[in-house]
C-alpha atoms as a PDB file:
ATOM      1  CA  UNK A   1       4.595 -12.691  -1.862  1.00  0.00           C
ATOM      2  CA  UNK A   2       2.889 -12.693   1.503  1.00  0.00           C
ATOM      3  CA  UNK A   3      -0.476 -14.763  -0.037  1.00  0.00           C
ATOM      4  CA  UNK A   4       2.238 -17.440  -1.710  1.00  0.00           C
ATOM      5  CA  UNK A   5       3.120 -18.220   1.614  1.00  0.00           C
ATOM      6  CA  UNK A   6       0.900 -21.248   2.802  1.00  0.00           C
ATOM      7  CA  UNK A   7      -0.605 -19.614   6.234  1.00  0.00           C
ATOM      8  CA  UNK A   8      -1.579 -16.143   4.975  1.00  0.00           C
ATOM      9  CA  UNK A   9      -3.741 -14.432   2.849  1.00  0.00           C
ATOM     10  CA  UNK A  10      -4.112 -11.142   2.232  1.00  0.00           C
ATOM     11  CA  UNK A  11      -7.401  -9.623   0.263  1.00  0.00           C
ATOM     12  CA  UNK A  12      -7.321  -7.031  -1.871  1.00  0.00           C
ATOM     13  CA  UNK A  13      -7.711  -3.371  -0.929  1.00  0.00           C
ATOM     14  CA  UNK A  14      -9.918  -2.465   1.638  1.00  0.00           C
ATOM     15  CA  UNK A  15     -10.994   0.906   3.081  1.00  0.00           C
ATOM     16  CA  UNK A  16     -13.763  -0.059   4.870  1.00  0.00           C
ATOM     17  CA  UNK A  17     -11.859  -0.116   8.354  1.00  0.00           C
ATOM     18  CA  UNK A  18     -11.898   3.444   8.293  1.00  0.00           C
ATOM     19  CA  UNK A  19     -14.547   4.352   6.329  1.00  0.00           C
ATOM     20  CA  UNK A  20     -16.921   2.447   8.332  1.00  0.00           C
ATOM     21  CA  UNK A  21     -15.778   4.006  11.700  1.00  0.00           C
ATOM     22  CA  UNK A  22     -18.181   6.089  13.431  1.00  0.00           C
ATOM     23  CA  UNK A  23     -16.717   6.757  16.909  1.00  0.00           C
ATOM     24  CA  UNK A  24     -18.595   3.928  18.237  1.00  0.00           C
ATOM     25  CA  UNK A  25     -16.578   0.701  19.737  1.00  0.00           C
ATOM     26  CA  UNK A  26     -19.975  -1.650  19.630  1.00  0.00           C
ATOM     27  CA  UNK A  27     -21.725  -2.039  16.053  1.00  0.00           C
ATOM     28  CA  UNK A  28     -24.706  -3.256  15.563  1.00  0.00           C
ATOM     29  CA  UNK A  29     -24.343  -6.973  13.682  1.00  0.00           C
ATOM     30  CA  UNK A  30     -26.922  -6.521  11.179  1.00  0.00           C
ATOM     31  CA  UNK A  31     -26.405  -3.292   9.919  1.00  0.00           C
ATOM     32  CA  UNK A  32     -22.365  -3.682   9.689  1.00  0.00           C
ATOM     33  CA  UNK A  33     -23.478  -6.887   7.679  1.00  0.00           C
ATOM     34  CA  UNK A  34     -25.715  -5.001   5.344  1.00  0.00           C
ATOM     35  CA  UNK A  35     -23.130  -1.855   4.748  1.00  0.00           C
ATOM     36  CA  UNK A  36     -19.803  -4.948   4.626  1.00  0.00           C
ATOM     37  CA  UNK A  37     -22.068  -6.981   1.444  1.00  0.00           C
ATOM     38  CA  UNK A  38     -22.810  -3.527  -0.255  1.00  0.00           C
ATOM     39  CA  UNK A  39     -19.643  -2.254  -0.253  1.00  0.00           C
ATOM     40  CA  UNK A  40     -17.754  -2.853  -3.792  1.00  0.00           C
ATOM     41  CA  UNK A  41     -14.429  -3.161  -2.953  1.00  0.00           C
ATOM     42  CA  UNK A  42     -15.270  -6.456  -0.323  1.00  0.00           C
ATOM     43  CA  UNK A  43     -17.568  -8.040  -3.328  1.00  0.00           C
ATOM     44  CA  UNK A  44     -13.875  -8.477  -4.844  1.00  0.00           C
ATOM     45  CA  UNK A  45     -12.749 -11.056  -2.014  1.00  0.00           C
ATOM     46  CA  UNK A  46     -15.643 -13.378  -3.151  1.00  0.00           C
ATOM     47  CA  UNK A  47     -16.751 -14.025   0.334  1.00  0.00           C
ATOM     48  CA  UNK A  48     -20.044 -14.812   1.010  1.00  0.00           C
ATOM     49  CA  UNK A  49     -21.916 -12.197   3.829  1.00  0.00           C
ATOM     50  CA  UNK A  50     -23.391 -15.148   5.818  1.00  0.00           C
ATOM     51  CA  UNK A  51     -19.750 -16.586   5.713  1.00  0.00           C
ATOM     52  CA  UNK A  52     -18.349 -13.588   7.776  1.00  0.00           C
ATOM     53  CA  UNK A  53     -21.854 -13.733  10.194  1.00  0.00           C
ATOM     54  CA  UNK A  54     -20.467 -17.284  11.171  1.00  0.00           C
ATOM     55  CA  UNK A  55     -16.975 -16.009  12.043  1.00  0.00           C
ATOM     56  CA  UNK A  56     -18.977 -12.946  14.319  1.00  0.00           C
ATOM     57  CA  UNK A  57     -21.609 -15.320  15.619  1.00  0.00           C
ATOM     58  CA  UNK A  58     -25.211 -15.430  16.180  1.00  0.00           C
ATOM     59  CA  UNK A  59     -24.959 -11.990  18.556  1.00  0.00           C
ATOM     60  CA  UNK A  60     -26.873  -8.551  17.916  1.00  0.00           C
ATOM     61  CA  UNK A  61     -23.995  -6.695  18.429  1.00  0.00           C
ATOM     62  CA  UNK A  62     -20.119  -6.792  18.808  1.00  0.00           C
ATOM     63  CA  UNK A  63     -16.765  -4.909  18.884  1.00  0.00           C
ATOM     64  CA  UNK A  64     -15.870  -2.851  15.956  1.00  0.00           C
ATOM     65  CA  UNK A  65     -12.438  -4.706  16.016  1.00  0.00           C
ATOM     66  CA  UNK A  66     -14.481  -8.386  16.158  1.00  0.00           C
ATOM     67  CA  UNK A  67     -17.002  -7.711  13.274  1.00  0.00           C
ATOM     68  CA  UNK A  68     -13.594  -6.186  11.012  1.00  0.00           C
ATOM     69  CA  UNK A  69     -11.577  -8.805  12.064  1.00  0.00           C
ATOM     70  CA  UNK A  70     -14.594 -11.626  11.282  1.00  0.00           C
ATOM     71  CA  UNK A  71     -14.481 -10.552   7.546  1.00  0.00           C
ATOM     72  CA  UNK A  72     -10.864 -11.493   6.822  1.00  0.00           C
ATOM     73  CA  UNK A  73     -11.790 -14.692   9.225  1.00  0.00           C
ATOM     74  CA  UNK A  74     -13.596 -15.365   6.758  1.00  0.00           C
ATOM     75  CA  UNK A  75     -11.567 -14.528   3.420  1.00  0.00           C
ATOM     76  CA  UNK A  76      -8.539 -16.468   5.421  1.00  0.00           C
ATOM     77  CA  UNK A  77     -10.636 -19.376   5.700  1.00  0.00           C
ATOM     78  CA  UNK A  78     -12.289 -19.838   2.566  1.00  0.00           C
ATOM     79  CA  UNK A  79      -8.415 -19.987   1.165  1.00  0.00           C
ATOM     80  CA  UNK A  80      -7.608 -22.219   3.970  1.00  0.00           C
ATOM     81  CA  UNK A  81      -4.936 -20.361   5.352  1.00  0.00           C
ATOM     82  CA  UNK A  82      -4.872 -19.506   9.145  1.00  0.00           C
ATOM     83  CA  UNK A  83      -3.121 -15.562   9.319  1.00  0.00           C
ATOM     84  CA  UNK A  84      -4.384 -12.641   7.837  1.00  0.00           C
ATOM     85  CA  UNK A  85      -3.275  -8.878   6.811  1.00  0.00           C
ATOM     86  CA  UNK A  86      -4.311  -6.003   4.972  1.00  0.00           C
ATOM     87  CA  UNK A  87      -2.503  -4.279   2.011  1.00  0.00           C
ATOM     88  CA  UNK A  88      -4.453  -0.787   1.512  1.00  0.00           C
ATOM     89  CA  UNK A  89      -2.057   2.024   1.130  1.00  0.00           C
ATOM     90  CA  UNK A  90      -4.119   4.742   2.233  1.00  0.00           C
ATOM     91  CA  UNK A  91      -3.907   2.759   5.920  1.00  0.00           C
ATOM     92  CA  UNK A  92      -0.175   4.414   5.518  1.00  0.00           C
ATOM     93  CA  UNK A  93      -2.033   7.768   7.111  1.00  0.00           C
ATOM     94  CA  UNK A  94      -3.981   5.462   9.738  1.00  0.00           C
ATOM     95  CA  UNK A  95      -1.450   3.745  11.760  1.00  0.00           C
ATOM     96  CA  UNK A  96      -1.922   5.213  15.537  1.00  0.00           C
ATOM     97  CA  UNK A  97      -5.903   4.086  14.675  1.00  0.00           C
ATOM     98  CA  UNK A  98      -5.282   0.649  13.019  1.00  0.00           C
ATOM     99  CA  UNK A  99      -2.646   0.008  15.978  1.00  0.00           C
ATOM    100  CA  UNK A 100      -5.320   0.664  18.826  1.00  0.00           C
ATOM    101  CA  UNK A 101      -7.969  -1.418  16.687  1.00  0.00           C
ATOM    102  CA  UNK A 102      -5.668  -4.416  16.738  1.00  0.00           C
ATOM    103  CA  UNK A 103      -3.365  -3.854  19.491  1.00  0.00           C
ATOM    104  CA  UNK A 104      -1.599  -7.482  17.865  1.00  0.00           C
ATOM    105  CA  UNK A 105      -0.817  -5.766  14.612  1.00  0.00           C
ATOM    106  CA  UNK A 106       2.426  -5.546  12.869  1.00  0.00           C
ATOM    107  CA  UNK A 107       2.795  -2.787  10.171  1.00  0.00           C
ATOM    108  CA  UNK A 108       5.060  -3.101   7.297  1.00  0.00           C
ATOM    109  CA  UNK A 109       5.477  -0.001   5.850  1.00  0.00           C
ATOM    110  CA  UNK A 110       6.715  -0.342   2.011  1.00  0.00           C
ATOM    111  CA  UNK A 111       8.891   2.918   0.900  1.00  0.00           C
ATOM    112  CA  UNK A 112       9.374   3.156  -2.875  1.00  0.00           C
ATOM    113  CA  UNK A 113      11.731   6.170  -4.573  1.00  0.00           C
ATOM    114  CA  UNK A 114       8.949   9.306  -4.860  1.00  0.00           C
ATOM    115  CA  UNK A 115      10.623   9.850  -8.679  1.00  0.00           C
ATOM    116  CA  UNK A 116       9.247   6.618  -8.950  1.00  0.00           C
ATOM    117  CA  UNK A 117       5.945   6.197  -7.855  1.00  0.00           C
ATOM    118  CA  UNK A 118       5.290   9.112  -9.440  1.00  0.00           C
ATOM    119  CA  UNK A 119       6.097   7.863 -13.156  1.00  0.00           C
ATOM    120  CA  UNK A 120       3.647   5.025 -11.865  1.00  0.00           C
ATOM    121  CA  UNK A 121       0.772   6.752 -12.409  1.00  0.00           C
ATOM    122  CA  UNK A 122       1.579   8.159 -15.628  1.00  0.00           C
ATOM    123  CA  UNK A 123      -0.681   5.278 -17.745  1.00  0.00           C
ATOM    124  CA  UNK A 124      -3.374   4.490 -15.366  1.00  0.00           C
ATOM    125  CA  UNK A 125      -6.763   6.397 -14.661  1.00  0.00           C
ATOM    126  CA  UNK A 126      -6.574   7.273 -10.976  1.00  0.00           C
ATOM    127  CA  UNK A 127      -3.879   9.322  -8.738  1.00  0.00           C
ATOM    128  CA  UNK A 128      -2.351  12.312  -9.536  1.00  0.00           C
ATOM    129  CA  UNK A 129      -1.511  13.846 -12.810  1.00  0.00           C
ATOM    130  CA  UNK A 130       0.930  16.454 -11.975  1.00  0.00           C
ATOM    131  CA  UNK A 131       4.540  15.805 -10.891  1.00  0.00           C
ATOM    132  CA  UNK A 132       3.731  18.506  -8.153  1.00  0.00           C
ATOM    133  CA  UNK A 133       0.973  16.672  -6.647  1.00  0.00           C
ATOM    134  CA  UNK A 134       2.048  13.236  -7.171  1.00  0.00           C
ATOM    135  CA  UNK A 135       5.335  14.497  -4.727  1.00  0.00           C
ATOM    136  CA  UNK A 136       2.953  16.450  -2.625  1.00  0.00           C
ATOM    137  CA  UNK A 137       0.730  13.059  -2.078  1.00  0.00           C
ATOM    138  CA  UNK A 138       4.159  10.627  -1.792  1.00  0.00           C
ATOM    139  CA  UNK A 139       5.754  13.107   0.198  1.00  0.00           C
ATOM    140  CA  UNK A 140       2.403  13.171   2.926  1.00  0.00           C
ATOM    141  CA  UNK A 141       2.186   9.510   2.790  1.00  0.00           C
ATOM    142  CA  UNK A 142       5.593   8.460   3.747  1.00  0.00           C
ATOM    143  CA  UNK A 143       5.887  11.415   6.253  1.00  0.00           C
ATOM    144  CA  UNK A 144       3.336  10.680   8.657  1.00  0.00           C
ATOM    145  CA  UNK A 145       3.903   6.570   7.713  1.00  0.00           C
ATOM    146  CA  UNK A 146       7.785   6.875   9.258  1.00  0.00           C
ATOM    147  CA  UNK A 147       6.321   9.243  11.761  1.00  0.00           C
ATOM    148  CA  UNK A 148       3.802   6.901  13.328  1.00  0.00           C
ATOM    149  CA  UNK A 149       4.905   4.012  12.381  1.00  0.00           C
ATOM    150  CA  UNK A 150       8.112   4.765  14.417  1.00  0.00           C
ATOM    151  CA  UNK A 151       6.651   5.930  17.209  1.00  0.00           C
ATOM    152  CA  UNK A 152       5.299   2.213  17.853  1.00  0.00           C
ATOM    153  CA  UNK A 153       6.134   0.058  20.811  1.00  0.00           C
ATOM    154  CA  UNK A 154       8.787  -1.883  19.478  1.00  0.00           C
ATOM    155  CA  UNK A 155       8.443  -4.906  17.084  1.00  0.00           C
ATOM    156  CA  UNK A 156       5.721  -3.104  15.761  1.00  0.00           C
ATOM    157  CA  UNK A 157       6.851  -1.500  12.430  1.00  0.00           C
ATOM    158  CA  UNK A 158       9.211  -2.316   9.797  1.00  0.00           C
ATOM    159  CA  UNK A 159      10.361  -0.728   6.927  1.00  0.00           C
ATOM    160  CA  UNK A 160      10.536  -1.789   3.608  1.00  0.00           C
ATOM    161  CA  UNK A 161      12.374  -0.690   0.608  1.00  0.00           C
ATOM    162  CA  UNK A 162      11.238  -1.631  -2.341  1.00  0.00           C
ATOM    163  CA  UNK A 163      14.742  -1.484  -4.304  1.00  0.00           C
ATOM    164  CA  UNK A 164      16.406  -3.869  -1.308  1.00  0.00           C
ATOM    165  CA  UNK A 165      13.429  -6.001  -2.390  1.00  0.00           C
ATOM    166  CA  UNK A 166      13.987  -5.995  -6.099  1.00  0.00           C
ATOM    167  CA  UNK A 167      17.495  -6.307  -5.351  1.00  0.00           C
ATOM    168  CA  UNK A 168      18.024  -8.948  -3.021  1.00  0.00           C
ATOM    169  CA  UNK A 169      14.067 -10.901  -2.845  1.00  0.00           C
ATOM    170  CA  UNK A 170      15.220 -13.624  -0.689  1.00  0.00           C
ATOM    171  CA  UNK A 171      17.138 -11.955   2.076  1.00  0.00           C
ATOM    172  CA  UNK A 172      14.659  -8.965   2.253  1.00  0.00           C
ATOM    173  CA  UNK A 173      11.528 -11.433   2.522  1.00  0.00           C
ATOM    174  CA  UNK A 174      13.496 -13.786   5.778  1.00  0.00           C
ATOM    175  CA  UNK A 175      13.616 -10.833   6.872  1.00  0.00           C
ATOM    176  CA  UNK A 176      10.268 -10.128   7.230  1.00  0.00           C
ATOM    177  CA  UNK A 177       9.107 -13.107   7.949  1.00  0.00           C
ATOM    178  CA  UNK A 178      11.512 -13.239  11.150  1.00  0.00           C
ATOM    179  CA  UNK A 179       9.551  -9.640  12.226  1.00  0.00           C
ATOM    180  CA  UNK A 180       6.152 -11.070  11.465  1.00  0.00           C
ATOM    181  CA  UNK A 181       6.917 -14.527  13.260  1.00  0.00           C
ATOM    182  CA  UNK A 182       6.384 -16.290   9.867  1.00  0.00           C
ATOM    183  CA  UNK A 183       8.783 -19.395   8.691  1.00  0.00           C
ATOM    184  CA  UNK A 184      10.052 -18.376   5.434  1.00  0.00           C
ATOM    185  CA  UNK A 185       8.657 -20.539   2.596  1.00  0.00           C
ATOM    186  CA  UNK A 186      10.472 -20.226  -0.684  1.00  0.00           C
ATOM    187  CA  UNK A 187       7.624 -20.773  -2.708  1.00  0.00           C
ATOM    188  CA  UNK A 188       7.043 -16.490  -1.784  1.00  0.00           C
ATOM    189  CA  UNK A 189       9.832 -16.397  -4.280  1.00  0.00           C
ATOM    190  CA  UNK A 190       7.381 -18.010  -7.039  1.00  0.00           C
ATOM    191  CA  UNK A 191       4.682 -16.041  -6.019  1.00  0.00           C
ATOM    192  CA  UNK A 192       3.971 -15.292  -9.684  1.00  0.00           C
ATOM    193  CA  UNK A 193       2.545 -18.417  -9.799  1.00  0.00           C
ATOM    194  CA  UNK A 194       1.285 -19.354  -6.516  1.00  0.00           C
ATOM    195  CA  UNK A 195      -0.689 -16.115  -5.718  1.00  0.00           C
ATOM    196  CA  UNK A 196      -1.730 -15.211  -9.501  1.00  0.00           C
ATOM    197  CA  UNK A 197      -5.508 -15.617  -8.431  1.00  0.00           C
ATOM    198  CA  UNK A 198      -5.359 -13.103  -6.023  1.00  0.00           C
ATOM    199  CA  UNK A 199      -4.388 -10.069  -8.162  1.00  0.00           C
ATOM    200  CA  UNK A 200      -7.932  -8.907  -9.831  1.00  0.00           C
ATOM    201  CA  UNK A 201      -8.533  -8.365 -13.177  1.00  0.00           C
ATOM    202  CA  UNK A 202      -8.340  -4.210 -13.018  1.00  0.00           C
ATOM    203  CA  UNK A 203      -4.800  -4.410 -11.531  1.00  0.00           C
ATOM    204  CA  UNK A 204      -3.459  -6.492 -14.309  1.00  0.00           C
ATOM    205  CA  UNK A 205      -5.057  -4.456 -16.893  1.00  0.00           C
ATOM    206  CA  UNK A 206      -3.329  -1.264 -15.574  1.00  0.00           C
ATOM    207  CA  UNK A 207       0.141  -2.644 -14.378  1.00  0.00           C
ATOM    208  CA  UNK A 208       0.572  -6.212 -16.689  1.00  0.00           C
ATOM    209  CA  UNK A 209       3.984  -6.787 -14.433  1.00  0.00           C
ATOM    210  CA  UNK A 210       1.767  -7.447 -11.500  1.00  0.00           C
ATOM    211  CA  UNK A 211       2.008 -11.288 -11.652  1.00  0.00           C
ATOM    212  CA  UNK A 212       5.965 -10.877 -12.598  1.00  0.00           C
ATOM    213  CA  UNK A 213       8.768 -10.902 -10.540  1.00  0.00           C
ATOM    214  CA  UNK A 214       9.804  -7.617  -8.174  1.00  0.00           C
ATOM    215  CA  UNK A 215      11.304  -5.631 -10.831  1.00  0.00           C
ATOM    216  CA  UNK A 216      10.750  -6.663 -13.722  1.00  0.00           C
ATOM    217  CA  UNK A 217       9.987  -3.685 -16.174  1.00  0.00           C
ATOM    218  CA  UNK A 218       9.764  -1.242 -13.603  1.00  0.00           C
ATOM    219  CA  UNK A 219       9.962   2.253 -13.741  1.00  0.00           C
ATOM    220  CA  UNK A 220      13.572   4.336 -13.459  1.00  0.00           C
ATOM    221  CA  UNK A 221      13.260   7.791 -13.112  1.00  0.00           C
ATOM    222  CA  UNK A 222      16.841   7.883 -13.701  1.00  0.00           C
ATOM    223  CA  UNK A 223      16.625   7.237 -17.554  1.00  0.00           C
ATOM    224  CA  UNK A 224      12.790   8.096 -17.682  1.00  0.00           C
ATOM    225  CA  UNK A 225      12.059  11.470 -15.931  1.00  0.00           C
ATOM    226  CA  UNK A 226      12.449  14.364 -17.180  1.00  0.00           C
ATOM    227  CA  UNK A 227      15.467  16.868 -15.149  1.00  0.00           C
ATOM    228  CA  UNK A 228      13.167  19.598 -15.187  1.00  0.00           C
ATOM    229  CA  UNK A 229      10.597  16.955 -13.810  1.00  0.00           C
ATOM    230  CA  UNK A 230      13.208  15.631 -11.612  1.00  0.00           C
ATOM    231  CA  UNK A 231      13.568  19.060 -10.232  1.00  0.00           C
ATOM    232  CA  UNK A 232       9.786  20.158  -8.803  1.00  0.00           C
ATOM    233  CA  UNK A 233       9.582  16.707  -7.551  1.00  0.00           C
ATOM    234  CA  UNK A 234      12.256  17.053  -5.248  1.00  0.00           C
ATOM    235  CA  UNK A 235      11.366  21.347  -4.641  1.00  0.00           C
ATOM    236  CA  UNK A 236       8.311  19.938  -3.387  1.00  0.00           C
ATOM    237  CA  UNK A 237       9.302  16.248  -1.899  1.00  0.00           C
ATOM    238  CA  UNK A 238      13.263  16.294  -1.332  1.00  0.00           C
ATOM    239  CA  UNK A 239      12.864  16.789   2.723  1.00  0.00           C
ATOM    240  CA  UNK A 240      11.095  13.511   2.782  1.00  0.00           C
ATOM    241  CA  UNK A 241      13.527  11.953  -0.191  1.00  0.00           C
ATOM    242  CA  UNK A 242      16.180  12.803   2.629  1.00  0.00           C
ATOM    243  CA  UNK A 243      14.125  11.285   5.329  1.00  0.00           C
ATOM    244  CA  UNK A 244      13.692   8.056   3.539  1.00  0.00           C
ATOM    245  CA  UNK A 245      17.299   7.753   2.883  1.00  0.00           C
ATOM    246  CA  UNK A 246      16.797   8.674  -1.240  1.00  0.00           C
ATOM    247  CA  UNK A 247      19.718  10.816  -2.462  1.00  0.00           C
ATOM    248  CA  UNK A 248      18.396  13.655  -4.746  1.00  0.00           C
ATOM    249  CA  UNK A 249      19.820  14.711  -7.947  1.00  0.00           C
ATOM    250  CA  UNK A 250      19.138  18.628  -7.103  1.00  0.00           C
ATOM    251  CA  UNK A 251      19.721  19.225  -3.853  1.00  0.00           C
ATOM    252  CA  UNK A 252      19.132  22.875  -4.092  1.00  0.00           C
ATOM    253  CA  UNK A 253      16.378  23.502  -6.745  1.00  0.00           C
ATOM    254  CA  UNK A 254      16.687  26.715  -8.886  1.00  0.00           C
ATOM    255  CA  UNK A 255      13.440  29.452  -8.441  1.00  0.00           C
ATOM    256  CA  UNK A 256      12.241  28.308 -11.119  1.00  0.00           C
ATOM    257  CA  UNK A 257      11.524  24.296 -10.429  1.00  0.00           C
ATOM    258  CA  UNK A 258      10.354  26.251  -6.351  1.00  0.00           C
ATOM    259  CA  UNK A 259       7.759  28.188  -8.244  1.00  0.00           C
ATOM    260  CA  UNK A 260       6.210  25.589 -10.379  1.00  0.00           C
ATOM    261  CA  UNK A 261       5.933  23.201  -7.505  1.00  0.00           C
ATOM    262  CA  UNK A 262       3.752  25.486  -5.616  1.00  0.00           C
ATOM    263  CA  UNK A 263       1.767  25.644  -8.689  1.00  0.00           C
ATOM    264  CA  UNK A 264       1.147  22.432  -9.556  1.00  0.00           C
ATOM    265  CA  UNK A 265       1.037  21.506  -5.912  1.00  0.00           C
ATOM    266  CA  UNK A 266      -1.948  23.834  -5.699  1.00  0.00           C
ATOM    267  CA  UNK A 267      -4.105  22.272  -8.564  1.00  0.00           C
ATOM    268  CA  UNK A 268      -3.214  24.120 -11.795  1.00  0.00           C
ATOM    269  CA  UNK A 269      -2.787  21.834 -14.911  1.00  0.00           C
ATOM    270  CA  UNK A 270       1.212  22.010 -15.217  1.00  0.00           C
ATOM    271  CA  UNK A 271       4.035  19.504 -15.837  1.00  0.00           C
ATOM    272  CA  UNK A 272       2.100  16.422 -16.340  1.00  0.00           C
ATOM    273  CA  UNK A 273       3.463  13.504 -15.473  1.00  0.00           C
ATOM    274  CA  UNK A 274       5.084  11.397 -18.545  1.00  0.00           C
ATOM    275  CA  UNK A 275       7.569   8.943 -19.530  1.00  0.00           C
ATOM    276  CA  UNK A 276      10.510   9.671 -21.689  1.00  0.00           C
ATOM    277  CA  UNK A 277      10.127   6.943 -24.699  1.00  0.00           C
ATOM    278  CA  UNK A 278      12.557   4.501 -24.194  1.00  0.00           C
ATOM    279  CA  UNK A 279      16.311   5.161 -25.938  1.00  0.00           C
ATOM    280  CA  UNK A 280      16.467   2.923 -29.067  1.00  0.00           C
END
């Protein structure tokens, strides 16, 4: 929604903001240059190397902050938009960092139903297998994500939920474009069409609704999770269900659901994640 918008564009994932840290504010040019055109997630953006040492300049060495920020310069230019942002969800567990980096940042911090997300990765070949540590992972991420995102000065953080979204688009994306300072364009309503480039090949292979509207096929743990499912996830998740305003189904899980949740939380091979087939 945020790339149909005429002034920004946002890449796909990441990572490399925090993977590239090394406790040093000053980077050398050159080498950040070398490690930003071997890294495989940036060969996705399609940005030429020598198009992100124009945005830093011809200096030896910069800020950590300038030679990041010069890379989605560059991305936001070669789509001829003029703002920028990030959409990595592992950032979730980075804020107080990403906030110091780029002390002009806004974080918008999208909060899905656990029961949810969790069904999500039932058909795809990465995240968690288990119901127990798909809630244990969901549960982390949204903690410290309302945690620190709160705890910014404010104007700083805004949350999203991702049912207001489906349910109302149009209100819920004024919305935030009033907190990020952005006129609302209703072509972010179309953005199935206007932003369809953007969304690489991999992600449509494992989640076809991608390019479709908010909504539009997606999971409901209501209909499609198992209750005994339904159960560990919240033994091991329903504190932060609670904190994120989700209303539980069991709010006091029997021994039983307690037990296996440790268990699968720890790593052993139980109550894998599936899908009820849909009710003919």
């Amino acid at each position: 929604m945020l790339n149909a918008h005429p002034e920004v564009a946002v890449p796909s994932e990441s990572r490399f903001i925090v993977e590239f840290w090394d406790g040093s504010d000053t980077v050398d040019v050159d080498g950040f240059l070398r490690k930003l055109a071997g890294y495989r997630l940036f060969s996705h953006w399609q940005v030429p190397i020598e198009a992100v040492r124009t945005e830093i300049g011809e200096v030896g060495s910069c800020r950590y902050s300038d030679a990041i920020a010069a890379a989605y310069k560059a991305f936001v230019r070669a789509h001829g938009k003029s703002r920028w942002g990030d959409k990595t969800p592992r950032y979730v567990e980075h804020i107080p960092f990403l906030a110091g980096l780029f002390p002009g940042a806004r974080f918008v911090h999208m909060v899905r139903d656990g029961r949810n997300v969790a069904l999500s990765y039932a058909n795809v070949p990465f995240g968690p297998k288990t119901v127990a540590r798909a809630a244990r992972l969901w549960a982390r991420r949204v903690e410290i994500g309302i945690r620190d995102g709160r705890a910014l000065a404010e104007g700083r953080y805004l949350e999203l939920r991702y049912e207001r979204l489906i349910a109302d688009s149009e209100s819920e994306i004024r919305s935030l474009c009033t907190f990020l300072n952005l006129g609302f364009d209703p072509g972010m309503l179309d953005h199935a069409e206007r932003a369809r480039d953007v969304v690489l090949d991999r992600a449509r292979k494992y989640n076809p609704l991608t390019t479709q509207r908010p909504g539009a096929g997606a999971s409901d743990w209501t209909r499609a999770m198992k209750p005994s499912h339904v159960k560990i996830f919240e033994a091991v998740a329903g504190d932060v269900l609670d904190t994120a305003g989700y209303e539980r189904r069991f709010p006091r899980p029997g021994p039983l659901a307690l037990v296996r949740g440790r268990l699968g939380a720890m790593g052993l091979p139980i109550d894998r994640i599936e899908k009820k087939p849909p009710e003919k």
